[in-house]
Protein backbone atom coordinates (compact mmCIF):
# COMPACT_ATOMS: atom_id res chain seq x y z
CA UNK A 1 -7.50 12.70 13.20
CA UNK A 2 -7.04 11.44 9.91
CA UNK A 3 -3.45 11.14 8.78
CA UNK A 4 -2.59 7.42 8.67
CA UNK A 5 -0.25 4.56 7.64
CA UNK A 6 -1.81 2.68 4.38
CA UNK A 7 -0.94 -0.39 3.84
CA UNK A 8 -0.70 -1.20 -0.17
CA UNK A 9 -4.33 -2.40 -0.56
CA UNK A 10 -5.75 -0.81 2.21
CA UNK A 11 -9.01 0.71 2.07
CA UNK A 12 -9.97 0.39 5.80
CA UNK A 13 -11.35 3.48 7.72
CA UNK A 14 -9.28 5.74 9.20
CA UNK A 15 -7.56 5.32 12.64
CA UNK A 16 -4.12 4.34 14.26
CA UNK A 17 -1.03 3.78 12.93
CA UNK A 18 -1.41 -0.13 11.94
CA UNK A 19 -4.44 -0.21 10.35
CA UNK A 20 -4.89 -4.34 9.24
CA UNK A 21 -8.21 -5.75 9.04
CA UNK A 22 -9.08 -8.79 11.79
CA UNK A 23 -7.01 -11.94 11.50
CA UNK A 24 -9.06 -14.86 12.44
CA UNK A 25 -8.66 -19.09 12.60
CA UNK A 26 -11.37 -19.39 9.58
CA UNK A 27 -9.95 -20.27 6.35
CA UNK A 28 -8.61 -17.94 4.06
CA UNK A 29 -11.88 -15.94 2.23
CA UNK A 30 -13.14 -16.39 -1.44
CA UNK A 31 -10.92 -14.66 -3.50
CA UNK A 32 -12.36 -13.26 -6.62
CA UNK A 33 -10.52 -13.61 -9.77
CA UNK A 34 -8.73 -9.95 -11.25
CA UNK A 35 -9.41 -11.56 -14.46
CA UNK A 36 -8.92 -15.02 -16.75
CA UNK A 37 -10.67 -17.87 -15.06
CA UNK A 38 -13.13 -18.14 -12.46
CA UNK A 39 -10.28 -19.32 -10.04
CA UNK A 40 -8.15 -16.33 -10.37
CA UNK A 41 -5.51 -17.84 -12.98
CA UNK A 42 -4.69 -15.88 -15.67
CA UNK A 43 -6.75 -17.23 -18.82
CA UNK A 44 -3.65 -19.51 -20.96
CA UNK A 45 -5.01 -18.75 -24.09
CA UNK A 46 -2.12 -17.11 -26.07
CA UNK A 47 -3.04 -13.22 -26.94
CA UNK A 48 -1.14 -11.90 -30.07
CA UNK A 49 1.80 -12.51 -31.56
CA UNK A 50 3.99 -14.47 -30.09
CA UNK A 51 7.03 -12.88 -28.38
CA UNK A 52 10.73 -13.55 -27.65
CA UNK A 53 12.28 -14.38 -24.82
CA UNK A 54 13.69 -10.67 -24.91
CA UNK A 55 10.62 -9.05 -26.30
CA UNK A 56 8.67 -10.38 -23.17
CA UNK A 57 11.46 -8.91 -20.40
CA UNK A 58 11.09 -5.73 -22.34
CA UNK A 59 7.21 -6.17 -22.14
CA UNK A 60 8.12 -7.08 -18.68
CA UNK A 61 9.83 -4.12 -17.71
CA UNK A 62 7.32 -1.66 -19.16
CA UNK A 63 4.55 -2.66 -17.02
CA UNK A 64 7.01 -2.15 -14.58
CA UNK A 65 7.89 0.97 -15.54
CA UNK A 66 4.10 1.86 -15.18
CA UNK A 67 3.70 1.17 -12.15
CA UNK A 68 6.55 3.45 -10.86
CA UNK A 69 4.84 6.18 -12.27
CA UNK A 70 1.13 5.57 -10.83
CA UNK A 71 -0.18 4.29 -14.14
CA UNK A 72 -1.63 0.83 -12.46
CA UNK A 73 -4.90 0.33 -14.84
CA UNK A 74 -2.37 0.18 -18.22
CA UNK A 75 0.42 -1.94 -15.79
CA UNK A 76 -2.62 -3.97 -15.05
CA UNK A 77 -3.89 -4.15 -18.48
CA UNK A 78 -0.25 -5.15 -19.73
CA UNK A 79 0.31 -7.76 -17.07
CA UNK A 80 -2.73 -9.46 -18.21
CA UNK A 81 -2.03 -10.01 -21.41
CA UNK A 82 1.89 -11.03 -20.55
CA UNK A 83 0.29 -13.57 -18.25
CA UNK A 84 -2.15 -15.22 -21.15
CA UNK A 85 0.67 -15.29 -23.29
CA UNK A 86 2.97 -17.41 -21.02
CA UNK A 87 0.96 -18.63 -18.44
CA UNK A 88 3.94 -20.52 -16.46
CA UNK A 89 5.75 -17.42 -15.91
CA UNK A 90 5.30 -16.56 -12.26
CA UNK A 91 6.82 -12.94 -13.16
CA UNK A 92 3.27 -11.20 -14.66
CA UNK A 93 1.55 -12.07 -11.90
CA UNK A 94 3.66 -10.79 -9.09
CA UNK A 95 4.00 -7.59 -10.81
CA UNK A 96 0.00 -7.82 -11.18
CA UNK A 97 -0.30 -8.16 -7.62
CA UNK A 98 1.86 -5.59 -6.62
CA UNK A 99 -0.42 -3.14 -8.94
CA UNK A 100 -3.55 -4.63 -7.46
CA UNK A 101 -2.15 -3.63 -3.95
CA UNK A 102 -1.48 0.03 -5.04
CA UNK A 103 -4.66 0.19 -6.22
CA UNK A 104 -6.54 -0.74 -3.06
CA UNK A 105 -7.53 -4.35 -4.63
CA UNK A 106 -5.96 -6.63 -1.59
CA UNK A 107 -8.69 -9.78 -2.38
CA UNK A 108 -7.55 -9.62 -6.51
CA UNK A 109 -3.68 -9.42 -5.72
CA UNK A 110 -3.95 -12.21 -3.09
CA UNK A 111 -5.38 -14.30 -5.86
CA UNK A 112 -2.48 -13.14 -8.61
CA UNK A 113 0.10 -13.76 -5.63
CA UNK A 114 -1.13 -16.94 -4.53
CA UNK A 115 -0.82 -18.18 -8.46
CA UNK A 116 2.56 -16.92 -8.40
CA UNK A 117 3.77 -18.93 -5.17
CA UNK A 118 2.03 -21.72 -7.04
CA UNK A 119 3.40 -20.99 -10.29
CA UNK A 120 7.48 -20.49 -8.50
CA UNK A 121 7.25 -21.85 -4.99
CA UNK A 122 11.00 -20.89 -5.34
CA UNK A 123 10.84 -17.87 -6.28
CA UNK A 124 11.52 -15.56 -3.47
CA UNK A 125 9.72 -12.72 -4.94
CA UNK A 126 6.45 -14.32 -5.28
CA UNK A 127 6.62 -15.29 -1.93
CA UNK A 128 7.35 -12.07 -0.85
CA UNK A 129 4.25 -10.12 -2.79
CA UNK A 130 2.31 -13.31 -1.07
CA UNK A 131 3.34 -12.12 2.14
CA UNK A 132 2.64 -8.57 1.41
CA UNK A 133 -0.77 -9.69 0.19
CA UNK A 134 -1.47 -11.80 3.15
CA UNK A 135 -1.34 -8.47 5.36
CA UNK A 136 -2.98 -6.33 2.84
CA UNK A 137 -5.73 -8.67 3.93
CA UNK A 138 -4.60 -8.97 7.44
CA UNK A 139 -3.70 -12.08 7.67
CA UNK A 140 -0.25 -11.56 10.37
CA UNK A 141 0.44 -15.15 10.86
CA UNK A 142 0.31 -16.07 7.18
CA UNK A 143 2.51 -13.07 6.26
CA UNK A 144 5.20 -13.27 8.54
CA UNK A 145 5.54 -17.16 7.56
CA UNK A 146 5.59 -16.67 3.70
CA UNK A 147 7.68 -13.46 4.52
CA UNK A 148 10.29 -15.83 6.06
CA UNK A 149 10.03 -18.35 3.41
CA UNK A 150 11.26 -15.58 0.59
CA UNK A 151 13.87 -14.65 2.81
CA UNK A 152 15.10 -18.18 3.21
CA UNK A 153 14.46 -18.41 -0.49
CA UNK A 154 17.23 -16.07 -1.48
CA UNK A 155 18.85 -14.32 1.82
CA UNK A 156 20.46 -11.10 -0.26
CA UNK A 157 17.04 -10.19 -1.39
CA UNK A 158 16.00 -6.68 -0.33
CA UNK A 159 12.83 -7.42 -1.10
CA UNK A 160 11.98 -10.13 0.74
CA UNK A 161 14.01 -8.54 4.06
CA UNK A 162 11.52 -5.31 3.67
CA UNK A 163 8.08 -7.39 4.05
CA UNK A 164 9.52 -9.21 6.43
CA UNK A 165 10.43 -6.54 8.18
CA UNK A 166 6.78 -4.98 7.92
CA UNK A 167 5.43 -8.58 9.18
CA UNK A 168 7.68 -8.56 12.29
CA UNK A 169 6.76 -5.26 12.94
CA UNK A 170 2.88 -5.65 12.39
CA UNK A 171 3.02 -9.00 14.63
CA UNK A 172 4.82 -6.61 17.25
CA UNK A 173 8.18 -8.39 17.20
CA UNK A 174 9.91 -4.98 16.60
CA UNK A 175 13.83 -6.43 17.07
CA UNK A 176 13.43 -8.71 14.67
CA UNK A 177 12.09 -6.35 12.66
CA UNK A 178 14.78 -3.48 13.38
CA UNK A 179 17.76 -6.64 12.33
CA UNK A 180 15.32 -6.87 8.80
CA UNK A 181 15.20 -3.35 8.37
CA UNK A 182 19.19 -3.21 8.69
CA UNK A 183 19.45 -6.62 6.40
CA UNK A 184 17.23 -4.83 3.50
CA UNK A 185 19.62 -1.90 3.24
CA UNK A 186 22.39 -3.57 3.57
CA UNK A 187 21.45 -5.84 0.59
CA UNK A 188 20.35 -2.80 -1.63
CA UNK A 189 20.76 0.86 0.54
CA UNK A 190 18.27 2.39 -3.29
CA UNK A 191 15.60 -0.21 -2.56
CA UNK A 192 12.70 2.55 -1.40
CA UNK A 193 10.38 -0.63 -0.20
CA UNK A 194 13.41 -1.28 2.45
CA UNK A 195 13.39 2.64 2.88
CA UNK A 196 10.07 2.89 3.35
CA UNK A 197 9.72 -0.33 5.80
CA UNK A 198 11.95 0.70 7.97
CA UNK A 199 10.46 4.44 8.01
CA UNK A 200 7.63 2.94 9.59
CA UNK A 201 9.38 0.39 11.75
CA UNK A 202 10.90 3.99 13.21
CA UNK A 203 8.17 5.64 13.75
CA UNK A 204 6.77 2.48 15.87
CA UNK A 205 9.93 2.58 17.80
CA UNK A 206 9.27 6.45 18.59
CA UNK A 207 11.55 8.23 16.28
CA UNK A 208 9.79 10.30 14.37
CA UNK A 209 12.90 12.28 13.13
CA UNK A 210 14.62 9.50 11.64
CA UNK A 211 11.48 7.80 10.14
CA UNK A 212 10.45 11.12 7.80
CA UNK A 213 14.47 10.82 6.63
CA UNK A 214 13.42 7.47 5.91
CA UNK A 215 10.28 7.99 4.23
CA UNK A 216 12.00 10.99 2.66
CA UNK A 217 14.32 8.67 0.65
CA UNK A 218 11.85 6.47 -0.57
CA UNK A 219 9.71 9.02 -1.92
CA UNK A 220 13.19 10.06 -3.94
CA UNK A 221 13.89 7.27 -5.09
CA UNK A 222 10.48 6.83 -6.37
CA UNK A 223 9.07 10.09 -6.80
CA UNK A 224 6.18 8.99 -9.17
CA UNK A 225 4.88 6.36 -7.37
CA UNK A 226 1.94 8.34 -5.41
CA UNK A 227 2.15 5.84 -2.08
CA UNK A 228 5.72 7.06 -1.57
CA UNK A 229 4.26 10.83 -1.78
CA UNK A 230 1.44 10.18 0.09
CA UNK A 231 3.00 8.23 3.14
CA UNK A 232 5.84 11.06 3.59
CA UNK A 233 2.84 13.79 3.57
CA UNK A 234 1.78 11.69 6.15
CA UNK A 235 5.09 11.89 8.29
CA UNK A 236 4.99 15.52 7.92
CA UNK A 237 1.58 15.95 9.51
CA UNK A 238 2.60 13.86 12.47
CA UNK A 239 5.81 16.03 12.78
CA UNK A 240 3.91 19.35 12.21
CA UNK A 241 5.26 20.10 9.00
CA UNK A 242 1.84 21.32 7.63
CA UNK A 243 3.49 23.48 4.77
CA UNK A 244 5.73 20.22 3.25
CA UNK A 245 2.88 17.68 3.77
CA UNK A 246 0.56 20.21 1.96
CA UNK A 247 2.97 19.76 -1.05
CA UNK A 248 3.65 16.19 -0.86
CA UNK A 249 0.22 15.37 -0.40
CA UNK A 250 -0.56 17.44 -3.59
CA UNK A 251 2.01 15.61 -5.48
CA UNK A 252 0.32 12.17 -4.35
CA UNK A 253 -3.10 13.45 -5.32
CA UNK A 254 -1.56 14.73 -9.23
CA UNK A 255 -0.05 11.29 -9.39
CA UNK A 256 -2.98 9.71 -8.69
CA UNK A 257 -6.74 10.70 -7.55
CA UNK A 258 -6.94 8.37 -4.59
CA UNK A 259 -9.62 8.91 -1.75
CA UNK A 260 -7.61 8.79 1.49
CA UNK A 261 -5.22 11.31 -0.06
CA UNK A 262 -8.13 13.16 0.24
CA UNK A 263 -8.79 12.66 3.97
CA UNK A 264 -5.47 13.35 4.86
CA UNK A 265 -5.36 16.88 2.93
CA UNK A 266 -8.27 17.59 4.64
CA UNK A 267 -6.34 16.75 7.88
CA UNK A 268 -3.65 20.00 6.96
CA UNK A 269 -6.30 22.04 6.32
CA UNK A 270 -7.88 21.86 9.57
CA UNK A 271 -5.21 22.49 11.02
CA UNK A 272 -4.20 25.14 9.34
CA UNK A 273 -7.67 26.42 10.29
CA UNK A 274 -9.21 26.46 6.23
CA UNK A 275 -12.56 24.29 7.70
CA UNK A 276 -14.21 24.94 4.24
CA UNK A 277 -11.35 23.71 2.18
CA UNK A 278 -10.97 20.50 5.17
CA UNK A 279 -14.60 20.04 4.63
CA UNK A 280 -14.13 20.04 0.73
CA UNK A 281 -11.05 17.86 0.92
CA UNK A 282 -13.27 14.89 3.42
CA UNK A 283 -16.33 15.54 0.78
CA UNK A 284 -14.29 14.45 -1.82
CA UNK A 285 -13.42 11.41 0.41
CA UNK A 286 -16.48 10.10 1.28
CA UNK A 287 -17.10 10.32 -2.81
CA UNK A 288 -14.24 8.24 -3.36
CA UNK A 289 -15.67 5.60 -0.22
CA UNK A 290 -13.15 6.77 1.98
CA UNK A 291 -15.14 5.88 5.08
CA UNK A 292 -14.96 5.51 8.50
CA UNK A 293 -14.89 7.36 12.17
CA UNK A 294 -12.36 9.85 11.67
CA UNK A 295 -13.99 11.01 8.67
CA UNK A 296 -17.16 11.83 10.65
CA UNK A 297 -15.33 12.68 13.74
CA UNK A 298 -13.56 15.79 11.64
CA UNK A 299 -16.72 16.80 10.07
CA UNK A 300 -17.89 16.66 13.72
CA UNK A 301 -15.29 19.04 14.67
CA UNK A 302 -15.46 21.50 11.72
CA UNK A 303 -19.10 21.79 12.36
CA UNK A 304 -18.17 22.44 16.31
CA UNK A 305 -15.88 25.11 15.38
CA UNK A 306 -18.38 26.82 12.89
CA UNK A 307 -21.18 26.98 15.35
CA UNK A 308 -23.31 24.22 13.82
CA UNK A 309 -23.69 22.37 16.86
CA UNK A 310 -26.65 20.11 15.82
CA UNK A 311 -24.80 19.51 12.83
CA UNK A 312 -21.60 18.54 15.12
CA UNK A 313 -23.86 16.34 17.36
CA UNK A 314 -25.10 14.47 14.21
CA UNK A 315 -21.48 13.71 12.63
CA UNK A 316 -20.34 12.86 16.27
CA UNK A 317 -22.72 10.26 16.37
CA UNK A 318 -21.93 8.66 13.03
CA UNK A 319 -18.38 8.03 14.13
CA UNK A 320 -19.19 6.99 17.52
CA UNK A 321 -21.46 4.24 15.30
């Protein structure tokens, strides 16, 4: 019912497998600045003592470092102030953006990744968080074109191949896709984005076998990062590993309290037949705004299966809403 592919950024209700908001013909929304100006550039007031070239790629790779291990709000915090030091570096704000995305902020990092592009319009991996960005927000057309530019922009990046495979496989072009997929691990076979891509791109095609192996590797390769954790718990439920999703999704959930981790614990424990611990589990959900018909539609059922008919009929009709 609940168990669900989550885009980085996502916070959409639950339901099938590609969940991406609406694209439409309108311009692109009002993005709201993460922080500095009112236009969503970082502030270029200088913060602090001044670093070294070195000093900042050490900064650099901290935030990084971060990041990989679920800690977005001091990543975030840390990006900030690298970007108000040197406010022409393109590099703090695609690592920004990529933390935004993790933590379910798709308008903020489209604003960080769109200063990047502007910042490096050469820079393949600022187009590539762009493109990532773009269908955080699901915007399909935009992402598969700025997913194409990075990979033009420098063809051995893994990077780049990965969200272009997601784009091609989100816009239904699933070849393509499938020769990305390939191109991404061929440029870097311990890249868990590529992994993870084409985990998904499986799945799609039918495989469900071959796209937990997938999803497996990423979340080895980076075992603290809780999307990795919480995306194979996922794959588990859908191949009726109850027992190993249990486990990954409590890893995901120790990593970091995040609402739809919720949901989709609540998914194993219904059916594993614990109602009150599934009912616990989507309580803690809806707390967190995880919203949406499936929530409902399992409250529906526990309710159903408990006897509490009127109760059942009264969920049922706030997901049929």
């Amino acid at each position: 019912v609940l168990s669900r592919e989550v885009l980085p950024g996502d916070r959409a209700p639950a339901g099938p497998l590609v969940v991406v908001a609406p694209e439409t013909a309108e311009e692109e929304p009002p993005i709201q600045a993460a922080a500095g100006t009112p236009d969503g550039t970082p502030d270029s007031t200088p913060g602090g003592t001044p670093l070294t070239p070195a000093e900042f790629d050490e900064r650099l790779a901290e935030a990084a470092a971060l990041v990989q291990t679920s800690a977005l709000e001091e990543a975030m915090v840390l990006y900030q102030d690298l970007a108000d030091r040197e406010p022409m570096d393109a590099r703090p704000s695609i690592g920004w953006a990529w933390a935004l995305l993790l933590d379910g902020q798709p308008d903020e990092a489209l604003a960080q990744a769109r200063h990047a592009v502007e910042l490096d319009p050469l820079d393949s991996a600022a187009s590539a968080i762009l493109a990532r960005a773009y269908l955080a927000n699901g915007m399909l057309d935009r992402a598969l074109a700025m997913a194409l530019s990075a990979a033009e922009l420098d063809l051995s990046a893994a990077g780049a191949h990965a969200a272009l495979t997601e784009a091609y496989r989100h816009s239904s072009q699933l070849a393509q896709a499938l020769d990305e997929a390939e191109l991404a691990l061929s440029f870097d076979a311990e890249s868990a984005d590529a992994h993870r891509a084409q985990g998904w791109l499986y799945y799609t095609l039918g495989d469900p076998g071959r796209a937990l192996g997938a999803l497996q590797t990423a979340a080895e390769l980076e075992p603290e990062l809780w999307l990795r954790q919480y995306e194979l718990g996922i794959m588990q439920i859908r191949t009726g590993d109850y027992d190993a999703a249990l486990a990954s999704l409590q890893t995901a959930l120790d990593l970091r309290e995040e609402p739809q981790v919720h949901a989709a614990l609540a998914d194993v424990y219904y059916q594993s037949g614990e109602y009150q611990r599934a009912r616990a589990a989507l309580e803690r959900a809806l707390a967190g705004g995880e919203t949406g018909a499936g929530i409902y539609a399992l409250l529906s059922l526990i309710d159903a299966k408990e006897g509490r008919c009127d109760d059942s009929a009264s969920y049922l009709d706030q997901a049929l809403a």
